[in-house]
C-alpha atoms as a PDB file:
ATOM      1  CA  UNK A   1     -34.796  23.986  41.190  1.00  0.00           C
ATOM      2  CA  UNK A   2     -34.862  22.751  37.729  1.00  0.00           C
ATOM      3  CA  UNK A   3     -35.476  19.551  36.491  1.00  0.00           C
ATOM      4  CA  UNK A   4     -33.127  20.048  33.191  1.00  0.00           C
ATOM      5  CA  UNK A   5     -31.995  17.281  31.423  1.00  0.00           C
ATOM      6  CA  UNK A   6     -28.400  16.733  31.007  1.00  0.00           C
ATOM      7  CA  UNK A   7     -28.322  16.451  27.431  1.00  0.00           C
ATOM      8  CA  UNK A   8     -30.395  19.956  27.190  1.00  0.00           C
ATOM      9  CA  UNK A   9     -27.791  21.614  29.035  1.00  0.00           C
ATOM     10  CA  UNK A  10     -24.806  20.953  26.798  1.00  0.00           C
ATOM     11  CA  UNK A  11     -26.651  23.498  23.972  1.00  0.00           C
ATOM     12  CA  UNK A  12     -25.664  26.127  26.966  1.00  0.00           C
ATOM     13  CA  UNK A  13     -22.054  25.474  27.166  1.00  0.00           C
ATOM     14  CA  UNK A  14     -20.887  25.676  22.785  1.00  0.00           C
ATOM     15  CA  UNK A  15     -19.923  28.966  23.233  1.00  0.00           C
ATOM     16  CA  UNK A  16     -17.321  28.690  26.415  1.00  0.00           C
ATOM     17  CA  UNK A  17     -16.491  25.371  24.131  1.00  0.00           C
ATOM     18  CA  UNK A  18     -15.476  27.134  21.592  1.00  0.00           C
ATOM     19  CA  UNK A  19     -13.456  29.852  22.622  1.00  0.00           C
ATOM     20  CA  UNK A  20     -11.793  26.772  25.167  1.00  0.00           C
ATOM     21  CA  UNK A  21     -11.134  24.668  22.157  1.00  0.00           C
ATOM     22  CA  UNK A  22      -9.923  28.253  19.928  1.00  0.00           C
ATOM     23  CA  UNK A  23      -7.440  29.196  22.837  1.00  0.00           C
ATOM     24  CA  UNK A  24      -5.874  25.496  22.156  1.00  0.00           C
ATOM     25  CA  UNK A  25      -5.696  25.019  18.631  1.00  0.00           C
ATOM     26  CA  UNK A  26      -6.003  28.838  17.672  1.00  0.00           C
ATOM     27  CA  UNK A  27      -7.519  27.539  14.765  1.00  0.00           C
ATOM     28  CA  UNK A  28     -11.696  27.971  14.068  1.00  0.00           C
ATOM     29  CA  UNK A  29     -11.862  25.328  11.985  1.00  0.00           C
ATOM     30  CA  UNK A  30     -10.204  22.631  14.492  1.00  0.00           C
ATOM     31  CA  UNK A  31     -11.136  24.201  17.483  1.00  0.00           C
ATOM     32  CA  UNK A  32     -15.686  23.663  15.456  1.00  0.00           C
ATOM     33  CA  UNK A  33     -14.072  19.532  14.810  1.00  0.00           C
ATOM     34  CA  UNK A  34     -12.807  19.364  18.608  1.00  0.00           C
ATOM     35  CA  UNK A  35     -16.474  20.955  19.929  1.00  0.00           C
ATOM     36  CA  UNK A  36     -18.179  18.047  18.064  1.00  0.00           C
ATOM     37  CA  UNK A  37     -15.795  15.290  19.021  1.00  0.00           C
ATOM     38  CA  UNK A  38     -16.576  16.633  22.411  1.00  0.00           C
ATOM     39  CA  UNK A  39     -20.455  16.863  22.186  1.00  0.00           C
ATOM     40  CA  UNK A  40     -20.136  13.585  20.068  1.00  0.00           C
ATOM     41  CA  UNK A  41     -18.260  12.129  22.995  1.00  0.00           C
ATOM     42  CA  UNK A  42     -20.760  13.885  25.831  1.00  0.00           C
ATOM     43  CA  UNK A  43     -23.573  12.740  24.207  1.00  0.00           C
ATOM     44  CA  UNK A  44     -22.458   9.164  23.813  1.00  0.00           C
ATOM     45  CA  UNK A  45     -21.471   9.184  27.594  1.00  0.00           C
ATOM     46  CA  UNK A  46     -24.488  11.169  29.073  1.00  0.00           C
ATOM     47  CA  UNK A  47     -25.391   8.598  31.669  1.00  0.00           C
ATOM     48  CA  UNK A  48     -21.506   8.485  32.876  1.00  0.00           C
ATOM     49  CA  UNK A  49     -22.246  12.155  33.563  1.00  0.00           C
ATOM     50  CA  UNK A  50     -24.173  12.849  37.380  1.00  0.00           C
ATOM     51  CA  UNK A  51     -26.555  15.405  37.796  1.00  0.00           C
ATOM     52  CA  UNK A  52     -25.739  18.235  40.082  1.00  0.00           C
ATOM     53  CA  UNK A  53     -22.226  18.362  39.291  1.00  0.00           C
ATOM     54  CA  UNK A  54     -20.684  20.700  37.285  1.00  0.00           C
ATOM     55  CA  UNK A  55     -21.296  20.459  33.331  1.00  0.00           C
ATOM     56  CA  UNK A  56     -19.112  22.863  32.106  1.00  0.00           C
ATOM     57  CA  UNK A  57     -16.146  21.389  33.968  1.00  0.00           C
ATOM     58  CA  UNK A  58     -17.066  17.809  32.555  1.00  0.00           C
ATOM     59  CA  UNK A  59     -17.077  18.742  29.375  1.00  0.00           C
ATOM     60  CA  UNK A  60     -14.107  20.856  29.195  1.00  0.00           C
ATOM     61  CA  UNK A  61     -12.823  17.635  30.922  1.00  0.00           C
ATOM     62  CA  UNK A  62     -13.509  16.215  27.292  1.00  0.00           C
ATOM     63  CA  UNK A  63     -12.201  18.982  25.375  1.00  0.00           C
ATOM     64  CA  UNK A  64      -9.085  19.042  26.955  1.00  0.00           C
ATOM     65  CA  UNK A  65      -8.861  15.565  26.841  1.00  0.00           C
ATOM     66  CA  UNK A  66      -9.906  15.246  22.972  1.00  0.00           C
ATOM     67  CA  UNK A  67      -7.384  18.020  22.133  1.00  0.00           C
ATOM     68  CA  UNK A  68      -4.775  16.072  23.777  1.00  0.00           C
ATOM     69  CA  UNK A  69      -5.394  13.026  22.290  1.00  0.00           C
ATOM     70  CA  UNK A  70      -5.173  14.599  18.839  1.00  0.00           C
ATOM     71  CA  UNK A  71      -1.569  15.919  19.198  1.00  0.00           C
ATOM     72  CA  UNK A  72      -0.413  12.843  20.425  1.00  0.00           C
ATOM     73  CA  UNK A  73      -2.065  10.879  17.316  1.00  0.00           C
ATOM     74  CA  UNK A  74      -0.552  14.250  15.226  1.00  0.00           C
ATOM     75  CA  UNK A  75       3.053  13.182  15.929  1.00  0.00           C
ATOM     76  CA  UNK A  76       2.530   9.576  14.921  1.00  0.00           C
ATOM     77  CA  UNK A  77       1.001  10.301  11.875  1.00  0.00           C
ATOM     78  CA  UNK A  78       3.072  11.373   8.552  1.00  0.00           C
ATOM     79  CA  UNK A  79       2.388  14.027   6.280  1.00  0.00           C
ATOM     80  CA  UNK A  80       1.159  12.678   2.575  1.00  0.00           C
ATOM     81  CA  UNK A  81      -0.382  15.550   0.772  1.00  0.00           C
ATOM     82  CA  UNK A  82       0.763  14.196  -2.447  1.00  0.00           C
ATOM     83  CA  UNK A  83       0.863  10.486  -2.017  1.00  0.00           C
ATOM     84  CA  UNK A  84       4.158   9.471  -2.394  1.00  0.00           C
ATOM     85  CA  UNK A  85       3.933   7.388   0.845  1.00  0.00           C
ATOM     86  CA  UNK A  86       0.596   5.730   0.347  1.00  0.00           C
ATOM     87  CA  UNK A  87       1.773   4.769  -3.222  1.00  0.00           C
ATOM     88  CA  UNK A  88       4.675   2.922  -1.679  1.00  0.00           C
ATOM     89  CA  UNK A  89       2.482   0.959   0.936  1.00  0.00           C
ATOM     90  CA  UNK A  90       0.268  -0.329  -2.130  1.00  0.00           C
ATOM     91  CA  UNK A  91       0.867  -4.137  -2.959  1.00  0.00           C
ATOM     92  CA  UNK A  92      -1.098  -5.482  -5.942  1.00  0.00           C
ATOM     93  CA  UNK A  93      -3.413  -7.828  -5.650  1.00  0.00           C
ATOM     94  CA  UNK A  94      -1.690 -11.612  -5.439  1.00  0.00           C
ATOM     95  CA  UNK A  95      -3.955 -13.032  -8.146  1.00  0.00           C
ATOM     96  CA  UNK A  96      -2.721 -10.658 -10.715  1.00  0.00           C
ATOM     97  CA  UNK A  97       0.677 -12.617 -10.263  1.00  0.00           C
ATOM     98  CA  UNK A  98      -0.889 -15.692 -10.029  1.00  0.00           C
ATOM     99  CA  UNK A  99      -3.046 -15.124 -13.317  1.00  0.00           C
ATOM    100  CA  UNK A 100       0.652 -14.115 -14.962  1.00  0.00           C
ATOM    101  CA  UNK A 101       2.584 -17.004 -13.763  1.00  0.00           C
ATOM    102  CA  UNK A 102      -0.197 -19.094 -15.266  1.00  0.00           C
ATOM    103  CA  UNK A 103       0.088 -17.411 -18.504  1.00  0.00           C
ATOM    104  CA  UNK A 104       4.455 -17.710 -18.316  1.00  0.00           C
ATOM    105  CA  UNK A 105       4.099 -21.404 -17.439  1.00  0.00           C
ATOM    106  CA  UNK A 106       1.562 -21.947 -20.366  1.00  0.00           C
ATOM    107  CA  UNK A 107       3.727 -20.055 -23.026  1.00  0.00           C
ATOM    108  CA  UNK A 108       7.004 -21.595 -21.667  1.00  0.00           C
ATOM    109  CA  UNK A 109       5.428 -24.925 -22.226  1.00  0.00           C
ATOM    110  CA  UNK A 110       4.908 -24.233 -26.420  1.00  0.00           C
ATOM    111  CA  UNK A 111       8.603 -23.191 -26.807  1.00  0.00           C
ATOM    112  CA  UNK A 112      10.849 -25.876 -28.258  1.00  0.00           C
ATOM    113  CA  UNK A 113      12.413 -28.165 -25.812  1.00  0.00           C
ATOM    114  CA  UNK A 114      15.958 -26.744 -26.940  1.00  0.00           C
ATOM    115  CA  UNK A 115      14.605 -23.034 -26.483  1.00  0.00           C
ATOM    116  CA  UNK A 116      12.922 -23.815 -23.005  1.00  0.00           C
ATOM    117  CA  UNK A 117      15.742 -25.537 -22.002  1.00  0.00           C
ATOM    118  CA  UNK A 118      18.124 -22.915 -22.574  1.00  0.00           C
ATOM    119  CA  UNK A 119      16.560 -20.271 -21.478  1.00  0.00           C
ATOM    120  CA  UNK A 120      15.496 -21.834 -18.095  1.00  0.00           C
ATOM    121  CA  UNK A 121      19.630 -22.986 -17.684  1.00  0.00           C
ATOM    122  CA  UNK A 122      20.633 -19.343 -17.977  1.00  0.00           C
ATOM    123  CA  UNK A 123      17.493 -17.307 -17.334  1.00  0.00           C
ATOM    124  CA  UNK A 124      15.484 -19.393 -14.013  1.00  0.00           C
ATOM    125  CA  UNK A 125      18.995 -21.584 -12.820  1.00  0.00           C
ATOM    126  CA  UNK A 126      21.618 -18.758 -13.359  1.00  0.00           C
ATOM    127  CA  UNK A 127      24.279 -20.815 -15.304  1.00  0.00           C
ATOM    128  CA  UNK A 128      26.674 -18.794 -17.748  1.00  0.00           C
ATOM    129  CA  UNK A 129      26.264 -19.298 -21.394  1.00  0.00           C
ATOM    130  CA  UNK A 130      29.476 -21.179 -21.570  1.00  0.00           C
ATOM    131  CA  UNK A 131      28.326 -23.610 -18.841  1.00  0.00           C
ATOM    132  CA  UNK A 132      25.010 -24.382 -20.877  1.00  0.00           C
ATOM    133  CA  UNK A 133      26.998 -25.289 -24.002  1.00  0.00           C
ATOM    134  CA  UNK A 134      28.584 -27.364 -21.602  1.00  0.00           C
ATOM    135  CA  UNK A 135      25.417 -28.998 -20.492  1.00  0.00           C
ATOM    136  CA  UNK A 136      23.818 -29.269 -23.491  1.00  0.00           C
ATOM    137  CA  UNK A 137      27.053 -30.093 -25.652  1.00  0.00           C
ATOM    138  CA  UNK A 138      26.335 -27.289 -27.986  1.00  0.00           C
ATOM    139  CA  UNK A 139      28.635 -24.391 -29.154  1.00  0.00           C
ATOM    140  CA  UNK A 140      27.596 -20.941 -26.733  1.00  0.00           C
ATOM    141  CA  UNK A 141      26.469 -19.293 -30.102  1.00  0.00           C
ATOM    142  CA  UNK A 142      23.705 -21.994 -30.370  1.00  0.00           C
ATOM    143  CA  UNK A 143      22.817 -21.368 -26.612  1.00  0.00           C
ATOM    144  CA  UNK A 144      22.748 -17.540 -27.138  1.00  0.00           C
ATOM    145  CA  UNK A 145      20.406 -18.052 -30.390  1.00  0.00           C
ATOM    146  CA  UNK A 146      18.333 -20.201 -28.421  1.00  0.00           C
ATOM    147  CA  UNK A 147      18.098 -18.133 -25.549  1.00  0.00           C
ATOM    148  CA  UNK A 148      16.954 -14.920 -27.706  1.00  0.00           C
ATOM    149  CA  UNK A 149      14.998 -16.636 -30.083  1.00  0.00           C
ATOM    150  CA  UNK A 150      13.007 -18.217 -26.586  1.00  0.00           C
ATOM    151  CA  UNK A 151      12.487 -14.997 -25.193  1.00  0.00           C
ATOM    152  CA  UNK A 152      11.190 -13.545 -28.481  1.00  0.00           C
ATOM    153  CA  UNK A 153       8.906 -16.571 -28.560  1.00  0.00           C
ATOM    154  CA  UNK A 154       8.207 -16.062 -25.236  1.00  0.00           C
ATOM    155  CA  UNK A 155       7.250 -12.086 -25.738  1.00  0.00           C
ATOM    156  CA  UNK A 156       4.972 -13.001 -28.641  1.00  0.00           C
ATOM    157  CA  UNK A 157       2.768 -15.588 -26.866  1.00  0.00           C
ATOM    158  CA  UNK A 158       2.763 -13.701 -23.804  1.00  0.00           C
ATOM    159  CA  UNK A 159       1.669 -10.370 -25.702  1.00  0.00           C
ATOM    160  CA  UNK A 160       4.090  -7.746 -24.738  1.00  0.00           C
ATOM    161  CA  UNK A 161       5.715  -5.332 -26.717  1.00  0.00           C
ATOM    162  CA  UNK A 162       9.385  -3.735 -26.517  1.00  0.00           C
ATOM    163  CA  UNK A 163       8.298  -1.024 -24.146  1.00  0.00           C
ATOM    164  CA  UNK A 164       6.173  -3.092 -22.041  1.00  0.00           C
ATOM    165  CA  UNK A 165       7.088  -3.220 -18.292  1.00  0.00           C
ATOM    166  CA  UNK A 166       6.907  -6.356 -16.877  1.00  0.00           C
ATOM    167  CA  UNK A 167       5.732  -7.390 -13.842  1.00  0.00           C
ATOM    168  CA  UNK A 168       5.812 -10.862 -12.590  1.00  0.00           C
ATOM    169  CA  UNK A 169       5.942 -12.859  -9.765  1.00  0.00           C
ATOM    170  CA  UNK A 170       9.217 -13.388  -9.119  1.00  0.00           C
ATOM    171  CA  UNK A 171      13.309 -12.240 -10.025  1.00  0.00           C
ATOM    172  CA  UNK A 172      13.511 -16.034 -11.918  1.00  0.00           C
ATOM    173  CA  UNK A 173      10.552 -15.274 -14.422  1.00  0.00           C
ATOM    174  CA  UNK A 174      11.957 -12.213 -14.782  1.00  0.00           C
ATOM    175  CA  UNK A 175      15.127 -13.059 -15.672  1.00  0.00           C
ATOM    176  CA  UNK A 176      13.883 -15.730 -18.251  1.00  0.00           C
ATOM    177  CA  UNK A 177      12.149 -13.738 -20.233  1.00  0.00           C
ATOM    178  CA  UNK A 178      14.040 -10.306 -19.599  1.00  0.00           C
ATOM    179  CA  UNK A 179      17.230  -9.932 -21.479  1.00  0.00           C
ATOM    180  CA  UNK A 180      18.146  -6.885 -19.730  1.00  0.00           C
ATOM    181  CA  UNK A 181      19.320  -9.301 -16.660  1.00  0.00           C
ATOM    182  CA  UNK A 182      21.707 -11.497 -18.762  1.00  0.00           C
ATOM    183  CA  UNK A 183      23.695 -10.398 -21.139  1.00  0.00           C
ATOM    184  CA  UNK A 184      23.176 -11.666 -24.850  1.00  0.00           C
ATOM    185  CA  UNK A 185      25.525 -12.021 -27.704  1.00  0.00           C
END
């Protein structure tokens, strides 16, 4: 009788291994991956193995178990080959939104008071032009001036140009400075 070592004996047992894991997956490549979860696995778990009982059958025990494992983790998982759904799992970082709030707030604060206060009455509050005049007891041609002249203020401090996406922290800032969600004159 031999006094082999359990971990000596798996190097006996890659070849039934393989041809196991091929007539699973019929694919070489997977089935070589599955034979070195499986030694991976043996190897980690040698002392759960006892001696005298059969190797081969605990480690196709492995296999078997390792290949299906993988098909049940293969049906939860989604195809992304060209990104599309990692892309739309990425959120930006929350200080980039905090570092552009700061600079809104700090150009909104060198705008005239008549300019911050019309654009913040129909951009931020959601009031119609004609209900700022009201407010303000202006004419809705002096709130519309105000409001565009503001937001071109607003662009120029801020830096951005015509073409220039923007992307802030909220639908309120965007509406203040983005004409495209209230109609001007």
């Amino acid at each position: 009788m031999t006094d082999k070592s359990p971990r000596d004996e798996l190097v006996e047992h890659l070849p039934a291994m393989r041809a196991f894991a091929i007539s699973l997956t019929r694919n070489g490549s997977l089935a070589d991956d599955m034979v070195q979860d499986t030694l991976v696995k043996a190897w980690t778990n040698i002392e759960k193995f006892e001696p005298g009982t059969n190797m081969r059958a605990w480690l196709f025990t492995i296999l078997r178990n390792t290949y299906y494992s993988s098909r049940r983790k293969s049906k939860r998982e989604v195809a992304d080959v060209d990104g599309v759904f990692t892309e739309s799992l990425a959120e930006k970082p929350a200080h980039d939104g905090h570092m552009q709030m700061n600079d809104f707030r700090k150009a909104l604060g060198k705008l005239k008071v008549e300019q911050r206060e019309a654009l913040l009455l129909i951009g931020a509050s959601g009031f119609s032009y004609e209900e700022a005049a009201q407010m303000c007891g202006v004419a809705v041609g002096t709130i519309k001036s105000r409001v565009n002249r503001a937001r071109a203020q607003l662009a120029e401090l801020m830096e951005h140009g015509e073409n220039e996406s923007l992307e802030m922290t909220d639908d309120a800032t965007m509406s203040v400075i983005s004409a495209s969600k209230v109609a001007s004159f």
